[in-house]
Each structure stands twice: as C-alpha cells, then as structure tokens.
C-alpha atoms as a PDB file:
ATOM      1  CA  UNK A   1      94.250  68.212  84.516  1.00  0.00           C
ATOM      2  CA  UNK A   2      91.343  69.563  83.162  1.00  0.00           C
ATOM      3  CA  UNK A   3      90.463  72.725  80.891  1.00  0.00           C
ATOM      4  CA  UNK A   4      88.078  74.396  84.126  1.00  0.00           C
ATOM      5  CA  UNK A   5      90.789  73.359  86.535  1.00  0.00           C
ATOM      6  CA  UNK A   6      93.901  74.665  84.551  1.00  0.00           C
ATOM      7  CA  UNK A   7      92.373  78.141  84.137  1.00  0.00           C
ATOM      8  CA  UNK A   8      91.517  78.218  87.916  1.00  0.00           C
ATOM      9  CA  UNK A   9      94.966  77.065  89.064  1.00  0.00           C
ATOM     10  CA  UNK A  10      96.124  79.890  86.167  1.00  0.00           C
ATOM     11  CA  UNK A  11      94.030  82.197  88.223  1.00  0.00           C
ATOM     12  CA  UNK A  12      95.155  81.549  91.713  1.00  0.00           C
ATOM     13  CA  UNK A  13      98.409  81.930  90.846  1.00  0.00           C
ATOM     14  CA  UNK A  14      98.010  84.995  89.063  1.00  0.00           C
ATOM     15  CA  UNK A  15      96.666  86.003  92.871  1.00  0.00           C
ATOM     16  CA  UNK A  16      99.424  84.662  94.375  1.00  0.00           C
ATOM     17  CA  UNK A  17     102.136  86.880  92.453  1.00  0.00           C
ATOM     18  CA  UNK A  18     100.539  90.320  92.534  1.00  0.00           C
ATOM     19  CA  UNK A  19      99.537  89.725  96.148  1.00  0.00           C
ATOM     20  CA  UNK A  20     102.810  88.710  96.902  1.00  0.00           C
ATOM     21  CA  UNK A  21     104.386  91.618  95.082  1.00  0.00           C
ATOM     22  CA  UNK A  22     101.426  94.177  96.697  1.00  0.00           C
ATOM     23  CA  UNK A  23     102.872  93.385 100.701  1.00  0.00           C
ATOM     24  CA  UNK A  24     106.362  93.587  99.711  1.00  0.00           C
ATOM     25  CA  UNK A  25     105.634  96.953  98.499  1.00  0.00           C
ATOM     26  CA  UNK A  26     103.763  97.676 101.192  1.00  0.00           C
ATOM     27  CA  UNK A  27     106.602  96.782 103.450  1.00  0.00           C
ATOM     28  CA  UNK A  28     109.687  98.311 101.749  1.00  0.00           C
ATOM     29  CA  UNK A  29     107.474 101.279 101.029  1.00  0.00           C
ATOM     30  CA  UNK A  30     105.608 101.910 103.813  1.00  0.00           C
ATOM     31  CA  UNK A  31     107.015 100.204 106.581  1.00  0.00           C
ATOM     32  CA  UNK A  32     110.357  99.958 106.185  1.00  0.00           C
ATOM     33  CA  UNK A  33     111.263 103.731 105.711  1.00  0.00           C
ATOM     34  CA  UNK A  34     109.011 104.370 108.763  1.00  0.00           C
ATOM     35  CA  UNK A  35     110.640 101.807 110.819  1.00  0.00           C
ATOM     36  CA  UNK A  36     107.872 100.170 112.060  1.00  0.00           C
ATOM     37  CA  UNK A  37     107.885  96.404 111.775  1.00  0.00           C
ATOM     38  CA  UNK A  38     105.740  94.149 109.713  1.00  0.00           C
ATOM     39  CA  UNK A  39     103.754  91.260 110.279  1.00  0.00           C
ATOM     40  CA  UNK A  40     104.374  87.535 111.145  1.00  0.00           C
ATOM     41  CA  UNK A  41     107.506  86.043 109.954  1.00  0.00           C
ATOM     42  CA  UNK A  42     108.778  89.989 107.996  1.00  0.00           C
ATOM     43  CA  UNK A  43     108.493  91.322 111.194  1.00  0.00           C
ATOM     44  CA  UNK A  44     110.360  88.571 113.200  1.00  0.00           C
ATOM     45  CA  UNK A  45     112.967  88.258 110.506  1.00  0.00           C
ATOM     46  CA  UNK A  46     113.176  92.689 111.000  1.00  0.00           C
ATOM     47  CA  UNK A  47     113.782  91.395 115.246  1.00  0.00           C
ATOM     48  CA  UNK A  48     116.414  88.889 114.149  1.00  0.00           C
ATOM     49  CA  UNK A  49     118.041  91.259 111.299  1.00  0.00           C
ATOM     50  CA  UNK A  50     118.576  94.006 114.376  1.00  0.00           C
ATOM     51  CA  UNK A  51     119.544  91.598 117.015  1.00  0.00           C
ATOM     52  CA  UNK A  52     122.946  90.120 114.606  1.00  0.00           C
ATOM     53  CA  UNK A  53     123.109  94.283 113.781  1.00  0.00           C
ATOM     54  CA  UNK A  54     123.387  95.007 117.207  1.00  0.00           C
ATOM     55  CA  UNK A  55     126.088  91.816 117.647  1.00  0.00           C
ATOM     56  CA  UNK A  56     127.844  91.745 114.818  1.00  0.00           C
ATOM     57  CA  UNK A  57     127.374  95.005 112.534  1.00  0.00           C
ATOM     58  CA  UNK A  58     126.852  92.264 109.694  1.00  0.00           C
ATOM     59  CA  UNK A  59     122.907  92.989 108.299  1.00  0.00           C
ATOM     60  CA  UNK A  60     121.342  90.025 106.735  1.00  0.00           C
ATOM     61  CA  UNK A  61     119.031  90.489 103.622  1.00  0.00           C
ATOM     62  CA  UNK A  62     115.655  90.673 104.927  1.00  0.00           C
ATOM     63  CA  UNK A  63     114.697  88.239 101.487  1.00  0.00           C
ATOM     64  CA  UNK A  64     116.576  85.332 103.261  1.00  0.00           C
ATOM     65  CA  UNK A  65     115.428  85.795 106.766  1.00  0.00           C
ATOM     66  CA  UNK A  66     112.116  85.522 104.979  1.00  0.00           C
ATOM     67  CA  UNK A  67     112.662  82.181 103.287  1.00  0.00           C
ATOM     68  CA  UNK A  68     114.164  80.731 105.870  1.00  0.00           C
ATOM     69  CA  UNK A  69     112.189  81.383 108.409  1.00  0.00           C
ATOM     70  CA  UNK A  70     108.815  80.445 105.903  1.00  0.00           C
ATOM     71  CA  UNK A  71     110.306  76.763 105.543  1.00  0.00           C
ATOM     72  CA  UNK A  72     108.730  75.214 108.957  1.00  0.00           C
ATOM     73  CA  UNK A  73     105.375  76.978 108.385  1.00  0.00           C
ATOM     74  CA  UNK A  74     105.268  75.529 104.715  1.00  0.00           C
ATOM     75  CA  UNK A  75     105.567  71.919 105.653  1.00  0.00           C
ATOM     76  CA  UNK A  76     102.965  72.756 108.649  1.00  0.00           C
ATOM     77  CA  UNK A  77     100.429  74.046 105.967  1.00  0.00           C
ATOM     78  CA  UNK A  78     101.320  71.366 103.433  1.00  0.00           C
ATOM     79  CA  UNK A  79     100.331  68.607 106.535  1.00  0.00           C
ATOM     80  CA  UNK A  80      97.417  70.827 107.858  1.00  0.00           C
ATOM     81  CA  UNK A  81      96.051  72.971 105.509  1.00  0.00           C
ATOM     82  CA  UNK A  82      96.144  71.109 102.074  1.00  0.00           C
ATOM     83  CA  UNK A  83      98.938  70.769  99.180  1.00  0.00           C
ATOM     84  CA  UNK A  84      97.595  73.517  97.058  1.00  0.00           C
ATOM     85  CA  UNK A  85      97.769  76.059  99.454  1.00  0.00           C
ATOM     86  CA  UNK A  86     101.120  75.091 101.086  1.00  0.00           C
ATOM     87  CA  UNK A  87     102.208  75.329  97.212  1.00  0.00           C
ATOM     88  CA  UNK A  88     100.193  78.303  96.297  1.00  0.00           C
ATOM     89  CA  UNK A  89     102.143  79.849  99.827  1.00  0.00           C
ATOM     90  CA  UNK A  90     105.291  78.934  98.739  1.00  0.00           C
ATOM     91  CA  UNK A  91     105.487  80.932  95.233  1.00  0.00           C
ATOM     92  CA  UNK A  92     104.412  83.937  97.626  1.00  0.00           C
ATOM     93  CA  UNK A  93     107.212  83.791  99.894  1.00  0.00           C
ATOM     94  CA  UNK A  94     109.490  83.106  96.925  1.00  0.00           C
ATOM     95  CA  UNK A  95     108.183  86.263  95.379  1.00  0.00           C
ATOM     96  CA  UNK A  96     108.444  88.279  98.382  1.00  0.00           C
ATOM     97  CA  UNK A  97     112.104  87.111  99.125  1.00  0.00           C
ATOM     98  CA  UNK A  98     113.307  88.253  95.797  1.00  0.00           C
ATOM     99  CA  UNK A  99     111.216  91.771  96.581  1.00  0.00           C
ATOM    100  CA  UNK A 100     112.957  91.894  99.916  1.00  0.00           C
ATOM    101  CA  UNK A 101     116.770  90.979  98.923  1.00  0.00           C
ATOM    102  CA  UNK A 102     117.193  95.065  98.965  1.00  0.00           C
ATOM    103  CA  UNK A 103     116.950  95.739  95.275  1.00  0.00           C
ATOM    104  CA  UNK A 104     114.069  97.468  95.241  1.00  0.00           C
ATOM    105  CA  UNK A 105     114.673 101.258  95.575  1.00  0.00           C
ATOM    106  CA  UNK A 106     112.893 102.178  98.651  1.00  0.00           C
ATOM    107  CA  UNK A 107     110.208 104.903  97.562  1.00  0.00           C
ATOM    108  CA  UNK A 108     108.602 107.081 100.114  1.00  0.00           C
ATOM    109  CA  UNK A 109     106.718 109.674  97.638  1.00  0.00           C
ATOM    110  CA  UNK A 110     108.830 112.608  98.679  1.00  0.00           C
ATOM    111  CA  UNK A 111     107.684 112.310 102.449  1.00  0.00           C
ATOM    112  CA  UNK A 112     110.272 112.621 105.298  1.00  0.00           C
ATOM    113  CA  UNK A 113     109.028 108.754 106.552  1.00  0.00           C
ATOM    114  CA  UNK A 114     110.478 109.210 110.112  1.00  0.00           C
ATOM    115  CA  UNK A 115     108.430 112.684 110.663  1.00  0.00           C
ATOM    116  CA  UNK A 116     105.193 110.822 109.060  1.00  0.00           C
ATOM    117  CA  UNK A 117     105.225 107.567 111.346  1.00  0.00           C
ATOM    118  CA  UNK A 118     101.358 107.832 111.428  1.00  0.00           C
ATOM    119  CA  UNK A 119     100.728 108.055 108.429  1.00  0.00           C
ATOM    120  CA  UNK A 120     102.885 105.559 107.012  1.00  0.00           C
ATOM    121  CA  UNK A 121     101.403 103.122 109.957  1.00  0.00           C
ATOM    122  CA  UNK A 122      97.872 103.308 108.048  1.00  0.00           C
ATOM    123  CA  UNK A 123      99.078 103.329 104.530  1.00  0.00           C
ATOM    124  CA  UNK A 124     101.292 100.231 105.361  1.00  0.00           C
ATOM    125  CA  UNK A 125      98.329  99.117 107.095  1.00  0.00           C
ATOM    126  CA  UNK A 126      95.809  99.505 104.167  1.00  0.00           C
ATOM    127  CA  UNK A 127      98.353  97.981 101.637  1.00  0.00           C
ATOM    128  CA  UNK A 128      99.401  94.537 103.885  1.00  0.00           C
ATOM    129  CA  UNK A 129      96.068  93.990 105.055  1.00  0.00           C
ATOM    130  CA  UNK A 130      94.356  94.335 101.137  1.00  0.00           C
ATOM    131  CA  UNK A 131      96.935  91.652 100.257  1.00  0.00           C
ATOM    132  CA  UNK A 132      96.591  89.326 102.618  1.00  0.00           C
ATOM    133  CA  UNK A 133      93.366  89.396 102.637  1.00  0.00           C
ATOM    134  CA  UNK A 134      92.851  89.180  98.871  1.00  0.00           C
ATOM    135  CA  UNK A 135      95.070  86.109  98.939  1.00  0.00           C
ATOM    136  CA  UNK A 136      93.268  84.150 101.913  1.00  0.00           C
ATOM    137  CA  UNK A 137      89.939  85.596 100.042  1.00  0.00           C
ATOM    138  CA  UNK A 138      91.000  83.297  96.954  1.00  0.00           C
ATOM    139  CA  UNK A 139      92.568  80.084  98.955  1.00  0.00           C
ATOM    140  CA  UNK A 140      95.719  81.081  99.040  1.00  0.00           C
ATOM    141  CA  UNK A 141      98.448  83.544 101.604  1.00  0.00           C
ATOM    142  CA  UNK A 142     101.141  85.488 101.737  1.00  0.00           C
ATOM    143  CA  UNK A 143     103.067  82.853 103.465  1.00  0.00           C
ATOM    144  CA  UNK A 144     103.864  83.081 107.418  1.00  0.00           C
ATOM    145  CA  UNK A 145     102.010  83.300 110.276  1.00  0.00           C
ATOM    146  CA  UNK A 146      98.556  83.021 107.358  1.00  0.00           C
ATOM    147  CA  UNK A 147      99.668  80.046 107.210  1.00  0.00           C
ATOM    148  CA  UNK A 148      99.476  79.066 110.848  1.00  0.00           C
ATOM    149  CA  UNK A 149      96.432  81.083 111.705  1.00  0.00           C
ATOM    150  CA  UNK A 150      94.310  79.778 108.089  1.00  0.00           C
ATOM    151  CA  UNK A 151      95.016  76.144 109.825  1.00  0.00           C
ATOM    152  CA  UNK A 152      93.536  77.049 113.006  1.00  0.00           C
ATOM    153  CA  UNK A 153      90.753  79.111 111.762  1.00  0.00           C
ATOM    154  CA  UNK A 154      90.021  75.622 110.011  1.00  0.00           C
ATOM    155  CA  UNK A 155      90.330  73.640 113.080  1.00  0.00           C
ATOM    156  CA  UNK A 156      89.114  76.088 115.510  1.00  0.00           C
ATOM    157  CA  UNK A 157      86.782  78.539 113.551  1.00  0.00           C
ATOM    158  CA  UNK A 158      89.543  81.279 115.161  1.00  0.00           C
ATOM    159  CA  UNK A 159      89.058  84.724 113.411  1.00  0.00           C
ATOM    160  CA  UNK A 160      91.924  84.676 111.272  1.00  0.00           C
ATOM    161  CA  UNK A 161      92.979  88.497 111.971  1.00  0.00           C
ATOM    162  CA  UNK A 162      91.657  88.331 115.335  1.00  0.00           C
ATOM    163  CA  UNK A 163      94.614  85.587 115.937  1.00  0.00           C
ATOM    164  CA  UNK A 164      97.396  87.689 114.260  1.00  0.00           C
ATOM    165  CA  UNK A 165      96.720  90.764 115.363  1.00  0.00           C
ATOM    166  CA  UNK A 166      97.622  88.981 118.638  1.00  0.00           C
ATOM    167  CA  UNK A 167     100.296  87.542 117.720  1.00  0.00           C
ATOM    168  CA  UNK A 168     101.881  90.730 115.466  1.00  0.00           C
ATOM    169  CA  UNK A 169     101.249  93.046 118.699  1.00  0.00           C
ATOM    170  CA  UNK A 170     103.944  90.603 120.333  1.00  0.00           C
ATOM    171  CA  UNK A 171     106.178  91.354 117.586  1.00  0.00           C
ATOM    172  CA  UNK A 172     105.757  95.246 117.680  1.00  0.00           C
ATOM    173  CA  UNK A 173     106.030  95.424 121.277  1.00  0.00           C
ATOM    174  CA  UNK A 174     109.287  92.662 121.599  1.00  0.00           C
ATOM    175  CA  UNK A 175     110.700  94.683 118.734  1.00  0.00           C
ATOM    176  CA  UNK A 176     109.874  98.704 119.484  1.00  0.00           C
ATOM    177  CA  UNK A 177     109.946  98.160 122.898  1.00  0.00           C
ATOM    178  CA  UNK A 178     112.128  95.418 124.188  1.00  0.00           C
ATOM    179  CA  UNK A 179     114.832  95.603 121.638  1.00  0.00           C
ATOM    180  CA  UNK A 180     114.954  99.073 120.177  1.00  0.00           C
ATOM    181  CA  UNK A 181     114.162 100.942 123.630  1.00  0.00           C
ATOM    182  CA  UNK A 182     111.275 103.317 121.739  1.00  0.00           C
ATOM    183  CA  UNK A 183     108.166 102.771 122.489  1.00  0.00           C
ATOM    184  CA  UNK A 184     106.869 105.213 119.761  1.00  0.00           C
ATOM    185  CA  UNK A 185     107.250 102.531 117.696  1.00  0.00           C
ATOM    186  CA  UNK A 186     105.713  99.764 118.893  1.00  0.00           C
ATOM    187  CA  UNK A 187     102.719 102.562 118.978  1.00  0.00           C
ATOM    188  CA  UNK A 188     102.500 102.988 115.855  1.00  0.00           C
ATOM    189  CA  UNK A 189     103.215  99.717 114.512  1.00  0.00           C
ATOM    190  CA  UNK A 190     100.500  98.377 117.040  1.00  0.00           C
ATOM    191  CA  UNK A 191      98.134 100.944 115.026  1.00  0.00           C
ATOM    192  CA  UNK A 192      99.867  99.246 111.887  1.00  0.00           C
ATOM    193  CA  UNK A 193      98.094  95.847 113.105  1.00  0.00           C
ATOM    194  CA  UNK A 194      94.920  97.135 113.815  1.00  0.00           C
ATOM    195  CA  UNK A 195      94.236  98.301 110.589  1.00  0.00           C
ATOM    196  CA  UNK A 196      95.954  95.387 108.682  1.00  0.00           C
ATOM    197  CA  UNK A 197      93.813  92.863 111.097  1.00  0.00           C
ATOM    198  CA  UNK A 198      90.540  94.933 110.439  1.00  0.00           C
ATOM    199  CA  UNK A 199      90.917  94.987 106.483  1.00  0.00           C
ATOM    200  CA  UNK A 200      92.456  91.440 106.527  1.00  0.00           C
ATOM    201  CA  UNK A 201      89.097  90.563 108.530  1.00  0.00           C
ATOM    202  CA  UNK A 202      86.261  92.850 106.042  1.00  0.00           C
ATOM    203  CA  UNK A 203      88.059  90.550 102.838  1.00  0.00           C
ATOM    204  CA  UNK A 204      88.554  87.381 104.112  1.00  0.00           C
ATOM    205  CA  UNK A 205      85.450  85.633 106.579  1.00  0.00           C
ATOM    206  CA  UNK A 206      86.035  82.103 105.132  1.00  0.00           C
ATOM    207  CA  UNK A 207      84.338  81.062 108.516  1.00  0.00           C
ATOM    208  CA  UNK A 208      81.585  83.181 108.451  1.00  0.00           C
ATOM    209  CA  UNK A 209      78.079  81.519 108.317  1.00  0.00           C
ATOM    210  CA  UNK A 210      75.813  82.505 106.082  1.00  0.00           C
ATOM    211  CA  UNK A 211      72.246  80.611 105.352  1.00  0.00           C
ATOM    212  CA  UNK A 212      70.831  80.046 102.080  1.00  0.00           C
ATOM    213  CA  UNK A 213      67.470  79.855 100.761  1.00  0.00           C
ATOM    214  CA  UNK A 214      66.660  78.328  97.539  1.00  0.00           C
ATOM    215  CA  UNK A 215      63.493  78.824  95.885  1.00  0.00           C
ATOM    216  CA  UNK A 216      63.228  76.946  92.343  1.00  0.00           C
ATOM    217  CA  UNK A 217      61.019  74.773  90.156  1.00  0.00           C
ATOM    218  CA  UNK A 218      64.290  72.348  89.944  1.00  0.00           C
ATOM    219  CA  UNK A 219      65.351  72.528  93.603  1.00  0.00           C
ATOM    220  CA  UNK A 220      65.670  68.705  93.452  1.00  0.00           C
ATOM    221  CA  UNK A 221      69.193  68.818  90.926  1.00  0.00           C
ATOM    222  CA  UNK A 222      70.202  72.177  92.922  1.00  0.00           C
ATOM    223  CA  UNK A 223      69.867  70.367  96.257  1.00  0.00           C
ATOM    224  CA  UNK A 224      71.587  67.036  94.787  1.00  0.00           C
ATOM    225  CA  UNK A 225      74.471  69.692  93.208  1.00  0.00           C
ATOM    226  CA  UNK A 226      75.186  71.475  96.911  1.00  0.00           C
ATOM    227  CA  UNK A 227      75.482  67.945  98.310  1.00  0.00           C
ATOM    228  CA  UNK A 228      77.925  66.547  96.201  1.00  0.00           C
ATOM    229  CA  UNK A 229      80.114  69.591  95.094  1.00  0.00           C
ATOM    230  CA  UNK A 230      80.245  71.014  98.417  1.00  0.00           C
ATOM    231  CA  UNK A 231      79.310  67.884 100.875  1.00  0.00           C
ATOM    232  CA  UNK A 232      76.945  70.407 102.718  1.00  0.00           C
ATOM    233  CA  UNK A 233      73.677  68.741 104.272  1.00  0.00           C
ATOM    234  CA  UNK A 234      70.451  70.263 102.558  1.00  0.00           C
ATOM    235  CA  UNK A 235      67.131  70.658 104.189  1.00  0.00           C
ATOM    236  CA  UNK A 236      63.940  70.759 101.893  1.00  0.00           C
ATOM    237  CA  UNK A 237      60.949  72.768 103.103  1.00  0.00           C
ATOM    238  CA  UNK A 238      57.605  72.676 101.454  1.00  0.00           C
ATOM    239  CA  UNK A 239      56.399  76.442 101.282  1.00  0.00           C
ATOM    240  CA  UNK A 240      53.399  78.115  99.403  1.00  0.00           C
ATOM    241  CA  UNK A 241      53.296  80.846  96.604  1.00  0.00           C
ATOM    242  CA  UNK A 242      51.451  83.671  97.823  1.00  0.00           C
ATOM    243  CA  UNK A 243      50.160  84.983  94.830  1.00  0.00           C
ATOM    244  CA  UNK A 244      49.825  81.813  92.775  1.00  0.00           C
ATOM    245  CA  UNK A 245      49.164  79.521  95.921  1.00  0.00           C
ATOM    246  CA  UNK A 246      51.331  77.129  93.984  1.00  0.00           C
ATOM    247  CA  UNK A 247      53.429  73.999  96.307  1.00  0.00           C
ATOM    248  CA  UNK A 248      57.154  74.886  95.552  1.00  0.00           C
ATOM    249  CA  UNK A 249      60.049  74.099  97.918  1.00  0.00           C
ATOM    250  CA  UNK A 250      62.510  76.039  99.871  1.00  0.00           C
ATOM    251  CA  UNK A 251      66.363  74.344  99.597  1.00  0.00           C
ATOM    252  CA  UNK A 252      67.909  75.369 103.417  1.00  0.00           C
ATOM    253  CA  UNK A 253      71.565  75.440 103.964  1.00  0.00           C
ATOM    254  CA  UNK A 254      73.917  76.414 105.652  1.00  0.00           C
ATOM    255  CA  UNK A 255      77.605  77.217 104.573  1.00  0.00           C
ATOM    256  CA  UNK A 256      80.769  79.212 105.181  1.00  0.00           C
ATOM    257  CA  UNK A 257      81.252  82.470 103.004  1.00  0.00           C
ATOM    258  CA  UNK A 258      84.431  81.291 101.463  1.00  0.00           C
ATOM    259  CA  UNK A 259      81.942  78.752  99.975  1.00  0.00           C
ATOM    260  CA  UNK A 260      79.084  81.328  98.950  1.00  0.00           C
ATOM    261  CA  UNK A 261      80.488  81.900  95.473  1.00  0.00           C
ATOM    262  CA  UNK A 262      80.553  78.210  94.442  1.00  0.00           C
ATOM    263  CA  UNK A 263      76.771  78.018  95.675  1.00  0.00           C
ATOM    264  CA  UNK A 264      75.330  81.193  94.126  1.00  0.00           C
ATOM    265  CA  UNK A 265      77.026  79.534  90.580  1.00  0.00           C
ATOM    266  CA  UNK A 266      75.803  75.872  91.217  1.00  0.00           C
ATOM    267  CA  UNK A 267      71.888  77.695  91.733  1.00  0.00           C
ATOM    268  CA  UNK A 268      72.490  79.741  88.490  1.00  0.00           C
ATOM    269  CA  UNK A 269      73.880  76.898  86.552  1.00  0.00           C
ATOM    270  CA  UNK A 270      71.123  74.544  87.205  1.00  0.00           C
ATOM    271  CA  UNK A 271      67.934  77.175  87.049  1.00  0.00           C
ATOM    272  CA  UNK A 272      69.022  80.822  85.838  1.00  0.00           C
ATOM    273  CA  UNK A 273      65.301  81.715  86.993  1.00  0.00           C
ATOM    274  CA  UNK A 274      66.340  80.940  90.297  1.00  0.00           C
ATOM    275  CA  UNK A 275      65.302  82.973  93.807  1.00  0.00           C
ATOM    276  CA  UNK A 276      67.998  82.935  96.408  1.00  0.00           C
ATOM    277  CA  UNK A 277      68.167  84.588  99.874  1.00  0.00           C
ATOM    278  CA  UNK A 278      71.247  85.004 101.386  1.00  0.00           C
ATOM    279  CA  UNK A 279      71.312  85.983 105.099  1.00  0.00           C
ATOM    280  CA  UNK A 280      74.280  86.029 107.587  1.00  0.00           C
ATOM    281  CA  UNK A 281      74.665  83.521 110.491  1.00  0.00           C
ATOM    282  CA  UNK A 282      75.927  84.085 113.581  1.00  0.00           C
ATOM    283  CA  UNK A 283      77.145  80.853 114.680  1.00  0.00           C
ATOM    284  CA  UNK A 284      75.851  76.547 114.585  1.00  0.00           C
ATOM    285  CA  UNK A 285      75.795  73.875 117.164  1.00  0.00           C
ATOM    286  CA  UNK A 286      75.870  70.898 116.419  1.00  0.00           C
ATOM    287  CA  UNK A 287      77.807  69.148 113.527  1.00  0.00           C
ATOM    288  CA  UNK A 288      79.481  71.311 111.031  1.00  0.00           C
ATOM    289  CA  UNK A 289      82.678  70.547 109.406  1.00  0.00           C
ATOM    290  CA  UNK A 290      85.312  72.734 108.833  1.00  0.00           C
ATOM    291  CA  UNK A 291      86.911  71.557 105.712  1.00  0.00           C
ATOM    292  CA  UNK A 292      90.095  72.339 104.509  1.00  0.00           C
ATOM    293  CA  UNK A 293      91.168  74.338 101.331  1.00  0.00           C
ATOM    294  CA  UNK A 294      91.078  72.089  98.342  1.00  0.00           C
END
C-alpha cells in the first residue's frame, strides 16, 4: 500500500468513526427519548426490541439487535457493492453497537422529550440524515439499509433517500401504528424521515450527472488522465477564442458527482491555468456505467 492510498484509507476511516458516533447520538439523543423510531435496521431492531418486551418483559440491548441484524446486509454489500465499503460499513456498525449497548447516558438538554415530539423529530432528523449522508458522500455508510439502497442506486440509478424514505415510512408506520397502537408516532417519526431523506439526498447525489467542459492548452494529457483514472469516454471539440481567434479544444464529459472531485483535481494537476465549466445533467441514454465504489 502506497503513501497517497494509506492517508486516504486513514481518512475514510476517520469518516467512518465520527459518522458512526454522530447517528448514534442522534438516536439515543434525539430519538430515543422521544420515542420515535430510527431508520433501517435501528429502527427494525427498536420493532423487534418491543415485540420480545411485549412477550417476555426481557429487553434486548439495542447494540446487539444492531449487529446482528447488520451481518446479512454486510456480506450483500461486500458481494455487490465492493470490499472497501462492506469493510468501511462494518467498523460503523461496530461503532454504533458499542454506542447503543445502553451506556451512554441518554441526554435530552433539559427538555421534557415526550412533550417536544416535534421537535426532537427534526433535530433527530437533521443529525441522522448529516451522517449518513456525510458517510455515503465519502464512499462509505452507516451500515443497514445504506447498504442495500447504495447497491441499488448503483445498479438502478435509484435515489438513494428517495428508496429509504420508503422503506423507513414502513418501519414508522409497522412500529407507531401497528405495534404500539399510537399513531402520533408514526407522525412524527414519518416527519423524522422526511427530513433525514431530504438532507441525506442535498449531501450525497453520487448519481447525479453533471457535464464537464474543459478548456486547456494541454487538453490532450487531461483527456488521456479522465480516461484512464476514471474510465469515462471523452469527447474533443474544436472551438475558437473569441478574443484571440486562437484554435483550442473543448474536453466534453460526462460523469456522476460522486466523481466530480477526482476530475476538478486531475484538470488542476495537469494545467493549473485550466478553464472548467461545470453544469448539472438531468439524465443520459444510451451507455453509461454505473460503477461501483472502489
């Protein structure tokens, strides 16, 4: 392993813990106190933590319903998504087991929770959605249903909080609803989703389109760099300075926004003088391949 690639893994990871640690606050915190449910797997283990409740009296950790639950959706990622981010997914849910085993002091800034379900519903909202966006932002998740949905916004092009805020408003209403009898919560945990899905959504649009222009006097090693780094196709347009009526060339391509960063640094790299329009796209037909997460 190289130098470059040991201080990017070094990064990711860094990702992974404090978003990890960010959305189990945000669900002992926020949601928890509240009792609204959470998303993905969290919530279904908060269904399946009631349900033995209800049963038994005997209340599993929510840390292990976590885990366990995480175990099928980390070999799906591992086989559909890539290694790294089945890996980079595991350490998450590890983190957020040990934040959920119930020894974290639950901390509701001296506001009665259950007379505040509203606004603990956006807060929670705000704080699960920043994280896992920030972590599918970077290439990695918070474990559960990200996983899932990341693999079939790769497959599909499926807006990854489009598909959970589907299915997390199955949760909320199986779990307010259905189980618990009060409605009022599945309300407000509904509202939860919304707000989680939209900020989860404004972070993360790894398949977004955007189209690049490249204007430069070495748009033959730029061109040559977006092909091989990023196996994009590049079309080369001859265009015409306006005020110095000089031949140059316009670089066209088109890519998704989770790969915008590595392009804007490839241009830089190779011609710091470069001109670059960025502009989004709304969709392609045709051949474009959705690659998966290296």
């Amino acid at each position: 392993m190289n130098k470059k690639m040991l201080i990017e893994d070094s990064i990711h990871v860094g990702i992974v813990l404090v978003t990890a640690i960010v959305y189990s606050l945000g669900v002992m915190w926020f949601l928890t106190p509240a009792g609204l449910y959470a998303a993905g797997v969290t919530g279904l283990g908060q269904i399946i933590i009631e349900l033995i409740s209800m049963a038994s009296g005997f209340k599993i950790p929510l840390g292990v319903l976590t885990f366990v639950l995480n175990i099928p959706l980390f070999i799906y990622g591992w086989r559909k998504v890539s290694i790294r981010f089945a890996a980079y997914s595991l350490l998450s849910v590890i983190v957020q087991s040990i934040f959920m085993m119930g020894w974290i002091p639950t901390y509701t800034f001296g506001i009665n929770a259950l007379d505040n379900q509203l606004l603990f519903a956006l807060i929670g909202g705000l704080v699960t959605g920043l994280a896992n966006g920030l972590a599918l932002r970077f290439g990695t998740s918070t474990g559960g249903i990200d996983i899932l949905a990341q693999a079939i916004s790769i497959e599909k092009g499926i807006s990854i909080g489009i598909f959970t805020m589907i299915l997390n408003c199955l949760i909320a209403i199986l779990g307010g609803g259905v189980i618990a009898g009060a409605w009022e919560i599945s309300m407000y945990t509904l509202i939860r989703i919304i707000i989680s899905s939209i900020v989860v959504d404004k972070i993360h649009t790894a398949y977004n389109f955007v189209r690049l222009d490249i204007i430069s006097e070495h748009i033959d090693l730029i061109a040559e760099r977006l092909m091989k780094e990023l196996r994009r196709g590049v079309t080369l347009i001859s265009v015409e300075g306006g005020y110095t009526h000089k031949p140059k060339c316009d670089a066209f391509i088109i890519l998704t926004s989770y790969e915008l960063a590595v392009a804007k640094k490839i241009c830089v790299d190779v011609d710091p003088n470069v001109f670059v329009i960025i502009a989004p796209a709304k969709g392609t037909i045709g051949k474009f391949v959705r690659k998966s997460i290296i």
